[in-house]
C-alpha atoms as a PDB file:
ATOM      1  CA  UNK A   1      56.411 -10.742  37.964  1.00  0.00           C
ATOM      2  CA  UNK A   2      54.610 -13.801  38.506  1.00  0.00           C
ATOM      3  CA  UNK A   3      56.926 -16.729  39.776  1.00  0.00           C
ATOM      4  CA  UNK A   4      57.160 -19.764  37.311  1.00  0.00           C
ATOM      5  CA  UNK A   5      56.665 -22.558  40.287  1.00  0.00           C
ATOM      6  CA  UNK A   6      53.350 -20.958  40.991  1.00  0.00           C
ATOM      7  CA  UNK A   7      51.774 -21.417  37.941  1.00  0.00           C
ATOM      8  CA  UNK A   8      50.134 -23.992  36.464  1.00  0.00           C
ATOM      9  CA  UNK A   9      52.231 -26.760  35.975  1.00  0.00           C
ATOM     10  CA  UNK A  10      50.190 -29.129  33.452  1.00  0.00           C
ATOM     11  CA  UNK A  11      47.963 -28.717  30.453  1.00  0.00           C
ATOM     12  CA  UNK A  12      44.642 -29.329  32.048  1.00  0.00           C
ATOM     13  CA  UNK A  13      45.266 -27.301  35.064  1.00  0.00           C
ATOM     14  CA  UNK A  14      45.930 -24.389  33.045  1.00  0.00           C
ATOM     15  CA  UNK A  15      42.912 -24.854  31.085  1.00  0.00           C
ATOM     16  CA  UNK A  16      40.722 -25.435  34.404  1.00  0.00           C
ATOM     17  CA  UNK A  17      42.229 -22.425  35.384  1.00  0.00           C
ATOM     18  CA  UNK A  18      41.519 -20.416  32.674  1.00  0.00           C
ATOM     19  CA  UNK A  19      37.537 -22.116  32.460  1.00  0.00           C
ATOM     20  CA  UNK A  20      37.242 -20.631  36.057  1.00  0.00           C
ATOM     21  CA  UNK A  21      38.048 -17.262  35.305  1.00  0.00           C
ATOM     22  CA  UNK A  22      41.286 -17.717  37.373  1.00  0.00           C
ATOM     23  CA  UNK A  23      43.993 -17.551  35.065  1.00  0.00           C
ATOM     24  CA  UNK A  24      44.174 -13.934  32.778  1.00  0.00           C
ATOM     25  CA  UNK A  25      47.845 -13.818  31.387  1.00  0.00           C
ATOM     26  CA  UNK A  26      50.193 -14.301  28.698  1.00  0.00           C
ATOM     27  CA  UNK A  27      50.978 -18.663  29.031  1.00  0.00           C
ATOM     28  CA  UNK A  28      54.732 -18.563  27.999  1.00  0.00           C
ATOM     29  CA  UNK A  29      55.874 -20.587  31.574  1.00  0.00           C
ATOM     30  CA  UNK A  30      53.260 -21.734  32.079  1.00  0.00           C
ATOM     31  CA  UNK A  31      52.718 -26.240  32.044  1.00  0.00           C
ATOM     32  CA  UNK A  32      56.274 -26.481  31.355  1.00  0.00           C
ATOM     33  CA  UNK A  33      57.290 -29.071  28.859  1.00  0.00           C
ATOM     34  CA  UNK A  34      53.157 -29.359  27.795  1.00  0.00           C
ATOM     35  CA  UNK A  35      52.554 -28.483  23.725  1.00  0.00           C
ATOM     36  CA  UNK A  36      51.149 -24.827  23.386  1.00  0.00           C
ATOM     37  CA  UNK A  37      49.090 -23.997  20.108  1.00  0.00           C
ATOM     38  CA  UNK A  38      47.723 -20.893  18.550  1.00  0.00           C
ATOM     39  CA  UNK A  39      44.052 -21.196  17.658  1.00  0.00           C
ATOM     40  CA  UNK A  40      42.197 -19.930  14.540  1.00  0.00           C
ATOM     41  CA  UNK A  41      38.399 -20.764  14.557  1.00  0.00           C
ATOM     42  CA  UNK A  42      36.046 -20.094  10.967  1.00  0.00           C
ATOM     43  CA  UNK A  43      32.771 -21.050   9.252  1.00  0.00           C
ATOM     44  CA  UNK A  44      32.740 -24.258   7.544  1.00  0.00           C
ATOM     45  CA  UNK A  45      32.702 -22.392   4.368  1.00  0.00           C
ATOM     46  CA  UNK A  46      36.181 -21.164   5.182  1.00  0.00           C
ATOM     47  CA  UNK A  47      37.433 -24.022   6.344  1.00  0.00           C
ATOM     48  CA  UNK A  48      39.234 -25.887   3.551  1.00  0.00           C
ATOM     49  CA  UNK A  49      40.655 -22.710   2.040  1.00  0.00           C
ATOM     50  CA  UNK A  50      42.435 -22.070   5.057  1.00  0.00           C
ATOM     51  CA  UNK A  51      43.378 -25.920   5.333  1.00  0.00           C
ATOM     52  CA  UNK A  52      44.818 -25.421   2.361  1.00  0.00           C
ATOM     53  CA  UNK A  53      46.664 -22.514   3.829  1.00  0.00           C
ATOM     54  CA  UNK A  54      48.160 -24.276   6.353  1.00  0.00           C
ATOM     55  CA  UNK A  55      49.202 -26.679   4.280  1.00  0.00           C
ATOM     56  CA  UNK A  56      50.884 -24.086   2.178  1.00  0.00           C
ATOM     57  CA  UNK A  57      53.331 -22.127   4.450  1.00  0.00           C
ATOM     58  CA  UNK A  58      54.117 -25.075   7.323  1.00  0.00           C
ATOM     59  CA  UNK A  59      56.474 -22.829   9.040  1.00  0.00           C
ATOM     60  CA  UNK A  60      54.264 -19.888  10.590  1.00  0.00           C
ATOM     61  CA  UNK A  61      51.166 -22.613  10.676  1.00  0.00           C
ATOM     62  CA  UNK A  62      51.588 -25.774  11.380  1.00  0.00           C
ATOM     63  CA  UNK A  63      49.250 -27.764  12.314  1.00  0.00           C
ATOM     64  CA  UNK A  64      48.583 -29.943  15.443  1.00  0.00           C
ATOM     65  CA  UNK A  65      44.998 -30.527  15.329  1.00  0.00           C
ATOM     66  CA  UNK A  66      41.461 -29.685  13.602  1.00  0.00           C
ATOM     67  CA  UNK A  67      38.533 -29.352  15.202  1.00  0.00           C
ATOM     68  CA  UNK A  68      35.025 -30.903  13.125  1.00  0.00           C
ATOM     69  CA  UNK A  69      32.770 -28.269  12.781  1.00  0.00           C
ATOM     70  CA  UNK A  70      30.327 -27.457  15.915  1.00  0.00           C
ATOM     71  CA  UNK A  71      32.779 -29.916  17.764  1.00  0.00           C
ATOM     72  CA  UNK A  72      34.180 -27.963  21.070  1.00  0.00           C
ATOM     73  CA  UNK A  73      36.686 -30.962  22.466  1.00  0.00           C
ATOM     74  CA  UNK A  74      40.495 -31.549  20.738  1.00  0.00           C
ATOM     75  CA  UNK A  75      40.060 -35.007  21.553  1.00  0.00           C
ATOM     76  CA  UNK A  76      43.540 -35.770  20.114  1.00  0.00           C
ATOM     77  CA  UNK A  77      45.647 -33.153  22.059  1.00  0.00           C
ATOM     78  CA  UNK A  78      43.446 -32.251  24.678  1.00  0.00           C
ATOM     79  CA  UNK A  79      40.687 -34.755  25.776  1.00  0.00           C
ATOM     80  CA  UNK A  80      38.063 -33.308  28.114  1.00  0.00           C
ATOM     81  CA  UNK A  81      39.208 -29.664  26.850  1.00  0.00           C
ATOM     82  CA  UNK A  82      36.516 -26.717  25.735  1.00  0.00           C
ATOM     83  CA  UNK A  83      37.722 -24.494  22.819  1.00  0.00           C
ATOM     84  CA  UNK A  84      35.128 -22.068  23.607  1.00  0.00           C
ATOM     85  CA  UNK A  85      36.425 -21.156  27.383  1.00  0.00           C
ATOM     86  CA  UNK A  86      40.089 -22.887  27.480  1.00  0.00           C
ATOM     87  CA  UNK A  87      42.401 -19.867  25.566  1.00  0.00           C
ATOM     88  CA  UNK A  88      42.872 -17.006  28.490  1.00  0.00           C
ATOM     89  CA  UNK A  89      41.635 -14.520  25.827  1.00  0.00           C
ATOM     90  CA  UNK A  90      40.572 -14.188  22.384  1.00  0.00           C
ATOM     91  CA  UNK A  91      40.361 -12.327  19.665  1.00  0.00           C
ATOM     92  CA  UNK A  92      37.358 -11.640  17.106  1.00  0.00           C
ATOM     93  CA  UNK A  93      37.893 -10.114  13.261  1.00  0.00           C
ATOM     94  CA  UNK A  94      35.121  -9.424  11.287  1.00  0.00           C
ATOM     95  CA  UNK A  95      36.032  -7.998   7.747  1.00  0.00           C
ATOM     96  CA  UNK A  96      39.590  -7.839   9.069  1.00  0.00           C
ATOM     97  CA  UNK A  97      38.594  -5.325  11.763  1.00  0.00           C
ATOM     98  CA  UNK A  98      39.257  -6.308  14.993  1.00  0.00           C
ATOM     99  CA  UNK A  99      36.060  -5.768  16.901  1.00  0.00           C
ATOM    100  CA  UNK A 100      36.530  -7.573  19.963  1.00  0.00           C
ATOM    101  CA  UNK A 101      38.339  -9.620  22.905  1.00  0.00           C
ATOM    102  CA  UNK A 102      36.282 -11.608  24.750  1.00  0.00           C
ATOM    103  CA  UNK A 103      37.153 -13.969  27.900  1.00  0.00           C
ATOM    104  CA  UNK A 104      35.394 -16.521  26.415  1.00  0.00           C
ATOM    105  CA  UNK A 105      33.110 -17.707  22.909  1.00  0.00           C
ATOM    106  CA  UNK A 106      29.997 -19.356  24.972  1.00  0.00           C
ATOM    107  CA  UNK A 107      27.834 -16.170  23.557  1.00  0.00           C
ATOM    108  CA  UNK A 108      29.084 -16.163  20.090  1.00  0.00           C
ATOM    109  CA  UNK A 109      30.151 -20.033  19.345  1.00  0.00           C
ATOM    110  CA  UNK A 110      28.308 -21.548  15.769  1.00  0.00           C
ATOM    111  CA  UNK A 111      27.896 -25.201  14.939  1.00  0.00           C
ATOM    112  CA  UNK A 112      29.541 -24.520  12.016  1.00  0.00           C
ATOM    113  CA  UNK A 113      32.989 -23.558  13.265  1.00  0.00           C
ATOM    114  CA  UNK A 114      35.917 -25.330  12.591  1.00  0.00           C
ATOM    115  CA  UNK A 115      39.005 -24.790  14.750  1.00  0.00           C
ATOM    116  CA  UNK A 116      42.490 -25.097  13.742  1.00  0.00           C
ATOM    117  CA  UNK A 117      45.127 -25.428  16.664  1.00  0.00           C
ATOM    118  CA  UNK A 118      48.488 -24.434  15.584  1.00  0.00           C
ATOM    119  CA  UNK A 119      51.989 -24.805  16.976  1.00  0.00           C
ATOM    120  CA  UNK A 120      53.826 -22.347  19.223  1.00  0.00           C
ATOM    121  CA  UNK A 121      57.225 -21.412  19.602  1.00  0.00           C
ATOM    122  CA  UNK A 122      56.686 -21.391  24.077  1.00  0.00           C
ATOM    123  CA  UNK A 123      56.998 -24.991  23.306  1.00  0.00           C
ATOM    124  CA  UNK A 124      60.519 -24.813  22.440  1.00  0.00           C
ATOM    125  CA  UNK A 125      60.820 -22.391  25.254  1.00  0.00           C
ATOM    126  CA  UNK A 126      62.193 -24.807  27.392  1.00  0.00           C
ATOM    127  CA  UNK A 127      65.058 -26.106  25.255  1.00  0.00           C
ATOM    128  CA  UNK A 128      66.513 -22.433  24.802  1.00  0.00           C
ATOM    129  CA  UNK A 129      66.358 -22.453  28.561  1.00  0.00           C
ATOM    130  CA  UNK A 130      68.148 -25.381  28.787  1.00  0.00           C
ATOM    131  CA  UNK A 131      70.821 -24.206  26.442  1.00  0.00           C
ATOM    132  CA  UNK A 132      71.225 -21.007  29.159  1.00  0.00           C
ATOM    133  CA  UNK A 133      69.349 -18.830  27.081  1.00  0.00           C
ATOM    134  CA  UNK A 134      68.295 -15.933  28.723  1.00  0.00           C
ATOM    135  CA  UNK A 135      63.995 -14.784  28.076  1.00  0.00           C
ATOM    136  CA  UNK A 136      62.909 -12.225  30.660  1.00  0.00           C
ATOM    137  CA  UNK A 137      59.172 -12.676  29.682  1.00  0.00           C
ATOM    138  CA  UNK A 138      59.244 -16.432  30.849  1.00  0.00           C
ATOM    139  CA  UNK A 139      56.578 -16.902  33.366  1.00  0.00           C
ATOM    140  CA  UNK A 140      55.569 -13.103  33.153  1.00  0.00           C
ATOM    141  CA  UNK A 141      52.769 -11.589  32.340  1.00  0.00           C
ATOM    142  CA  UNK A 142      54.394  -9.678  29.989  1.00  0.00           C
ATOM    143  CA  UNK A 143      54.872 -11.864  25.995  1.00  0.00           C
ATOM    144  CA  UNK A 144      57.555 -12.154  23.410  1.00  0.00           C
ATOM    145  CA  UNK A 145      58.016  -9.250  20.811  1.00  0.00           C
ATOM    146  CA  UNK A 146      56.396 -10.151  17.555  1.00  0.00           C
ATOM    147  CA  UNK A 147      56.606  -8.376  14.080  1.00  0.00           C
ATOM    148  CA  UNK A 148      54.425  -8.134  10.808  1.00  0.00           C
ATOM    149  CA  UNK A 149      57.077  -8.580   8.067  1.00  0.00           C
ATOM    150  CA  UNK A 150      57.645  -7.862   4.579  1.00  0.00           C
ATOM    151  CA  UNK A 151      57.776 -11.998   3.602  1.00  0.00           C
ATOM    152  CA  UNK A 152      54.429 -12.538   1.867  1.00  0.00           C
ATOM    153  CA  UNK A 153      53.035 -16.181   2.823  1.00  0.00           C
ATOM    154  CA  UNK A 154      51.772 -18.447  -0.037  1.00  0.00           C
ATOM    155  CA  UNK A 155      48.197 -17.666  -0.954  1.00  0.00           C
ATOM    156  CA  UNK A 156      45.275 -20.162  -1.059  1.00  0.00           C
ATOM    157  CA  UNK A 157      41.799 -19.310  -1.791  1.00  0.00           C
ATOM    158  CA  UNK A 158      40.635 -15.343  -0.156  1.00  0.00           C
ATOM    159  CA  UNK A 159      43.855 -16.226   2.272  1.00  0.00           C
ATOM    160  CA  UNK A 160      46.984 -14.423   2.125  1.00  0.00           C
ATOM    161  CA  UNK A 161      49.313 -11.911   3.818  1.00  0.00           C
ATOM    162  CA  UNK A 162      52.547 -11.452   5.657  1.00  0.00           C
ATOM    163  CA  UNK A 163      54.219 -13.971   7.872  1.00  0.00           C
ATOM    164  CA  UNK A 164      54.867 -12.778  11.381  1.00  0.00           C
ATOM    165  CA  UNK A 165      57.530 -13.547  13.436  1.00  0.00           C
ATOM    166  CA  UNK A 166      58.835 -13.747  17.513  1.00  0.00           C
ATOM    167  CA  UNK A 167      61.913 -11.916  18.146  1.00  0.00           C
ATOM    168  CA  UNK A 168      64.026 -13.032  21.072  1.00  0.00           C
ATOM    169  CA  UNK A 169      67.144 -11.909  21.974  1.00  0.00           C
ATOM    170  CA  UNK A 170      70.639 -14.919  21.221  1.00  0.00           C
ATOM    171  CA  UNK A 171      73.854 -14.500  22.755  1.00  0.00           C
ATOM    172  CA  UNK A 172      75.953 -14.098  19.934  1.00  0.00           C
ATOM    173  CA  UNK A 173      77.913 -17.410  21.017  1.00  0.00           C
ATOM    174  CA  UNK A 174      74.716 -19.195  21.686  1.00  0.00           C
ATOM    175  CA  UNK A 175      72.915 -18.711  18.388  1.00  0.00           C
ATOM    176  CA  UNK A 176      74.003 -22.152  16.742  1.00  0.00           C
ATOM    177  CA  UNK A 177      72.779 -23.587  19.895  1.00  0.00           C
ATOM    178  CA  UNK A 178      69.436 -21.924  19.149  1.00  0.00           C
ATOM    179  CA  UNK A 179      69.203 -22.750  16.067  1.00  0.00           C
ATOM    180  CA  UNK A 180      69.830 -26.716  16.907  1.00  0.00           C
ATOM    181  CA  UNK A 181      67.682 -27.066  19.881  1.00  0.00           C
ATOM    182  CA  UNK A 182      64.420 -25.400  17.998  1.00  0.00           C
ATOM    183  CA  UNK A 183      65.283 -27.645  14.595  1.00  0.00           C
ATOM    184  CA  UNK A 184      64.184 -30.125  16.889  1.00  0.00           C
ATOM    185  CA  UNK A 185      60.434 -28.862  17.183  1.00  0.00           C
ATOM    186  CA  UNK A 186      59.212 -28.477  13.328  1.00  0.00           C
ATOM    187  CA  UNK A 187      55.687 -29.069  13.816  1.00  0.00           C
ATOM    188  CA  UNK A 188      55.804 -25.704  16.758  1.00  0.00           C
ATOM    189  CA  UNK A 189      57.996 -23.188  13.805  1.00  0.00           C
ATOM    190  CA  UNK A 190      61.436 -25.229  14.237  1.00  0.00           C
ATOM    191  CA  UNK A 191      64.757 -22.970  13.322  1.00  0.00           C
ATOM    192  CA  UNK A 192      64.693 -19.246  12.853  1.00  0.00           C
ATOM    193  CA  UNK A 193      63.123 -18.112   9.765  1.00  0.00           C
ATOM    194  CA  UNK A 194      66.144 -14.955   9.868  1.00  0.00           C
ATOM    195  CA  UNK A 195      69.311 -14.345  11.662  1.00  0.00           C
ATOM    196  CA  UNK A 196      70.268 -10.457  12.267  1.00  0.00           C
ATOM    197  CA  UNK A 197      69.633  -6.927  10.561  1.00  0.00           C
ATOM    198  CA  UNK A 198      65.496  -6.768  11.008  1.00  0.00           C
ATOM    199  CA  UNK A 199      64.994  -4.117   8.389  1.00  0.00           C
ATOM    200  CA  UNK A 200      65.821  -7.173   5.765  1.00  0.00           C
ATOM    201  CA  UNK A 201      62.859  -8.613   6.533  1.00  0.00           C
ATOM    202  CA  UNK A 202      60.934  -5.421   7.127  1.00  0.00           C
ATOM    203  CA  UNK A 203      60.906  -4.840  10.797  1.00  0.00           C
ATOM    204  CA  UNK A 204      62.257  -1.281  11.773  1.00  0.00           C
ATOM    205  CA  UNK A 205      62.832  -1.203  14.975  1.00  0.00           C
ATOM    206  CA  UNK A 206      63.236  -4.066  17.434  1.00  0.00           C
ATOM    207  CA  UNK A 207      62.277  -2.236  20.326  1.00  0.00           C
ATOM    208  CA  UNK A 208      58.714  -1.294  18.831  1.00  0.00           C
ATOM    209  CA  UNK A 209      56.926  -4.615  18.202  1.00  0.00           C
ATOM    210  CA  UNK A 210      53.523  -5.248  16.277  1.00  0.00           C
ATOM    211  CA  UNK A 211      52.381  -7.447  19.283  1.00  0.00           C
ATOM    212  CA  UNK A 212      53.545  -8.266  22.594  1.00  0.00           C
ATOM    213  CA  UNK A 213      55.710  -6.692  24.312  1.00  0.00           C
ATOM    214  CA  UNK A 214      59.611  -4.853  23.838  1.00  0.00           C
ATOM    215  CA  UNK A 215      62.545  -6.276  25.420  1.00  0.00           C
ATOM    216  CA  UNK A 216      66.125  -4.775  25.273  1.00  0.00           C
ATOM    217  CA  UNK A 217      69.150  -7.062  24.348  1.00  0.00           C
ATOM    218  CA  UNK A 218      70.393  -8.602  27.438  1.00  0.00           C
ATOM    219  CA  UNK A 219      73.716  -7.529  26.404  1.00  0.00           C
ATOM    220  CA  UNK A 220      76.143  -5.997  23.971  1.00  0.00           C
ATOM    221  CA  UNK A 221      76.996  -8.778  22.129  1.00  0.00           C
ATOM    222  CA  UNK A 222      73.154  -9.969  21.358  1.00  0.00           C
ATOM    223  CA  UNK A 223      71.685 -10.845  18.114  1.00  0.00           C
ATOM    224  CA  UNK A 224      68.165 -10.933  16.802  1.00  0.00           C
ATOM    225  CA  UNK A 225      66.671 -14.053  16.117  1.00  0.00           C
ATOM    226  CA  UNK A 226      63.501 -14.519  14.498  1.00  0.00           C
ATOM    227  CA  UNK A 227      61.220 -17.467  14.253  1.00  0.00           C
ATOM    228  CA  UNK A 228      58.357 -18.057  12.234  1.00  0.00           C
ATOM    229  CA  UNK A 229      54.768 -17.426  14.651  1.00  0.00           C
ATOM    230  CA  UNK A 230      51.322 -18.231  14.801  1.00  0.00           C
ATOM    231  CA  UNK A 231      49.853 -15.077  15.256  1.00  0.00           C
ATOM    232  CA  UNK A 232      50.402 -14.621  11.198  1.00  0.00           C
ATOM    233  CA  UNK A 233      46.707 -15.917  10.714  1.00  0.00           C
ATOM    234  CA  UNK A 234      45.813 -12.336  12.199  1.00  0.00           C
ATOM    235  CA  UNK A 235      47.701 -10.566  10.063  1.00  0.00           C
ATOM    236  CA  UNK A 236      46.547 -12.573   7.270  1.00  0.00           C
ATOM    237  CA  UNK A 237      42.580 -11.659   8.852  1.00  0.00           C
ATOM    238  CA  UNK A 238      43.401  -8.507   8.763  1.00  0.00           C
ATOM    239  CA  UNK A 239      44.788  -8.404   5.100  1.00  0.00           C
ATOM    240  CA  UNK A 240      42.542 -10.791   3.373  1.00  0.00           C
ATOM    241  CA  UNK A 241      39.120  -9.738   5.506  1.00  0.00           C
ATOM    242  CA  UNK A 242      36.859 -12.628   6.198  1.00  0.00           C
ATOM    243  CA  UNK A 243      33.843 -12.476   7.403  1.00  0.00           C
ATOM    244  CA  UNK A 244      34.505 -13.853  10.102  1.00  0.00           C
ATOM    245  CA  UNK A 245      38.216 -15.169  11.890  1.00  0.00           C
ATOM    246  CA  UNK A 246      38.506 -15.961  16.156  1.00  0.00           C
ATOM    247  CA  UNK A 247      41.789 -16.602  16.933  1.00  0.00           C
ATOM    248  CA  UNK A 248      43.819 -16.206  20.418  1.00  0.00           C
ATOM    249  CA  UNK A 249      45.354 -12.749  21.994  1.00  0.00           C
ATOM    250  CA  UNK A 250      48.628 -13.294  20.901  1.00  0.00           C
ATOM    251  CA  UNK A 251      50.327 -14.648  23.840  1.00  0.00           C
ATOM    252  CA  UNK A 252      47.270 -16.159  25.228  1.00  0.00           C
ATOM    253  CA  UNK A 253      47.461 -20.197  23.941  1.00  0.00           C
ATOM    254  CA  UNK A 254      45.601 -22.895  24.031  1.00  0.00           C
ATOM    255  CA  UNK A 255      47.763 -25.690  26.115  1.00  0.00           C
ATOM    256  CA  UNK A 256      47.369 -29.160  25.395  1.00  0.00           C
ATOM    257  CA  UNK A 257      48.044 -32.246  27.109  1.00  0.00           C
ATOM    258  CA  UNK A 258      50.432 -33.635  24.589  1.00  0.00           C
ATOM    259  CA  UNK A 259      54.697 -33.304  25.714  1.00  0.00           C
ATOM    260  CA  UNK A 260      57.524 -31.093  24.110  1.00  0.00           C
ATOM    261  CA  UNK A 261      58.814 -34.257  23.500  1.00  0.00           C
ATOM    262  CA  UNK A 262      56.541 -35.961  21.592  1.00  0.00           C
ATOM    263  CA  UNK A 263      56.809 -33.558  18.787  1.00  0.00           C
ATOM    264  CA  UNK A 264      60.737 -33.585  19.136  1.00  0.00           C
ATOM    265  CA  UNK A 265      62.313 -35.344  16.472  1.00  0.00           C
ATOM    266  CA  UNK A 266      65.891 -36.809  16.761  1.00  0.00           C
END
């Protein structure tokens, strides 16, 4: 286990971190109380349709920033930042296959791409924390658990597919506290998307998940709780086969400078 206190504790450390080849892991923990975003990079061509997506199903994509095409910087969340070397690892689909993970897109980056950065459930990490919520990942290199499920997302254009969601385990006496204190972060998934029995939304078995890694109940008297997650434009690559979709290891995120806070809302 890697100890919280010795990570990096801001946005552009992380990222400097990560640039230098010096930072390799899973960032849940990591820049605590800094905005964390998924990351979905296309062709031009692409581009609007998947806009469009976004704009569609809000809670597994919502939206904190595009990228122009050929631009590298997110000079609204992250000024200074390099999409191309900044995410700890990535992920490359071509006709939904997954055909690579590289540590960085220097060798494969075209002016043409446009990058969507996406919220992230880490960054309402810290107010389940707060709320004495117990996650044994945090500031591990080990990840939530996240499923493929059975809910379809709206279709726009080629895009479509099924939402995924993070699983963490809720005390049973803490789960309206969970739901309150993540209602407060809409634009990074806000409340859970489900409550309970998993095979209703078409996950079979907690302890097996599509991505990340599996986690027991901390006790008895856990629930399930699933929230909306961004790693649902992979599953969506991998159902709808573009030519060509980079996105992030799930996990691995792109970490702004923006606050938890200012995306909080009252």
């Amino acid at each position: 286990m890697v100890q919280t206190a010795s990570l990096p504790q801001t946005g552009q450390a992380l990222r400097e971190a990560v640039r230098s080849g010096r930072f390799r892991q899973p960032t849940s923990g990591v820049a605590p109380d800094y905005v964390q975003t998924n990351v979905a990079i296309l062709p031009k061509a692409d581009a609007f349709d998947f806009l469009l997506f976004c704009q569609r199903n809000p809670r597994p994509c919502p939206l904190i920033e595009v990228i122009e095409a050929g631009r590298t910087e997110a000079v609204q969340s992250a000024p200074g930042s390099d999409i191309r070397t900044d995410v700890p690892l990535y992920r490359v689909y071509r006709r939904g296959e997954l055909v690579d993970e590289p540590a960085d897109l220097l060798s494969i980056w075209e002016d043409d791409f446009v990058t969507f950065l996406l919220g992230c459930s880490f960054t309402f990490e810290h107010a389940l924390l707060r709320n004495g919520i117990r996650l044994p990942y945090f500031g591990t290199d080990k990840g939530v658990s996240m499923f493929v499920t059975n809910v379809e997302t709206n279709p726009a254009g080629p895009f479509h597919g099924p939402m995924v969601v993070s699983q963490r385990w809720i005390p049973s006496d803490k789960v309206v506290r969970a739901v309150q204190a993540t209602s407060r972060y809409p634009a990074v998934h806000g409340a859970p998307v489900h409550i309970g029995d998993p095979a209703s939304i078409g996950v079979p078995n907690v302890l097996k998940p599509d991505f990340g890694d599996a986690w027991e109940p901390n006790s008895p008297d856990d629930v399930p709780v699933f929230w909306a997650c961004g790693v649902t434009p992979q599953a969506v690559a991998m159902a709808s086969k573009p030519e060509l979709m980079i996105t992030h290891a799930p996990g691995y995120m792109f970490v702004t400078d923006l606050k938890d806070e200012d995306l909080a809302v009252i």
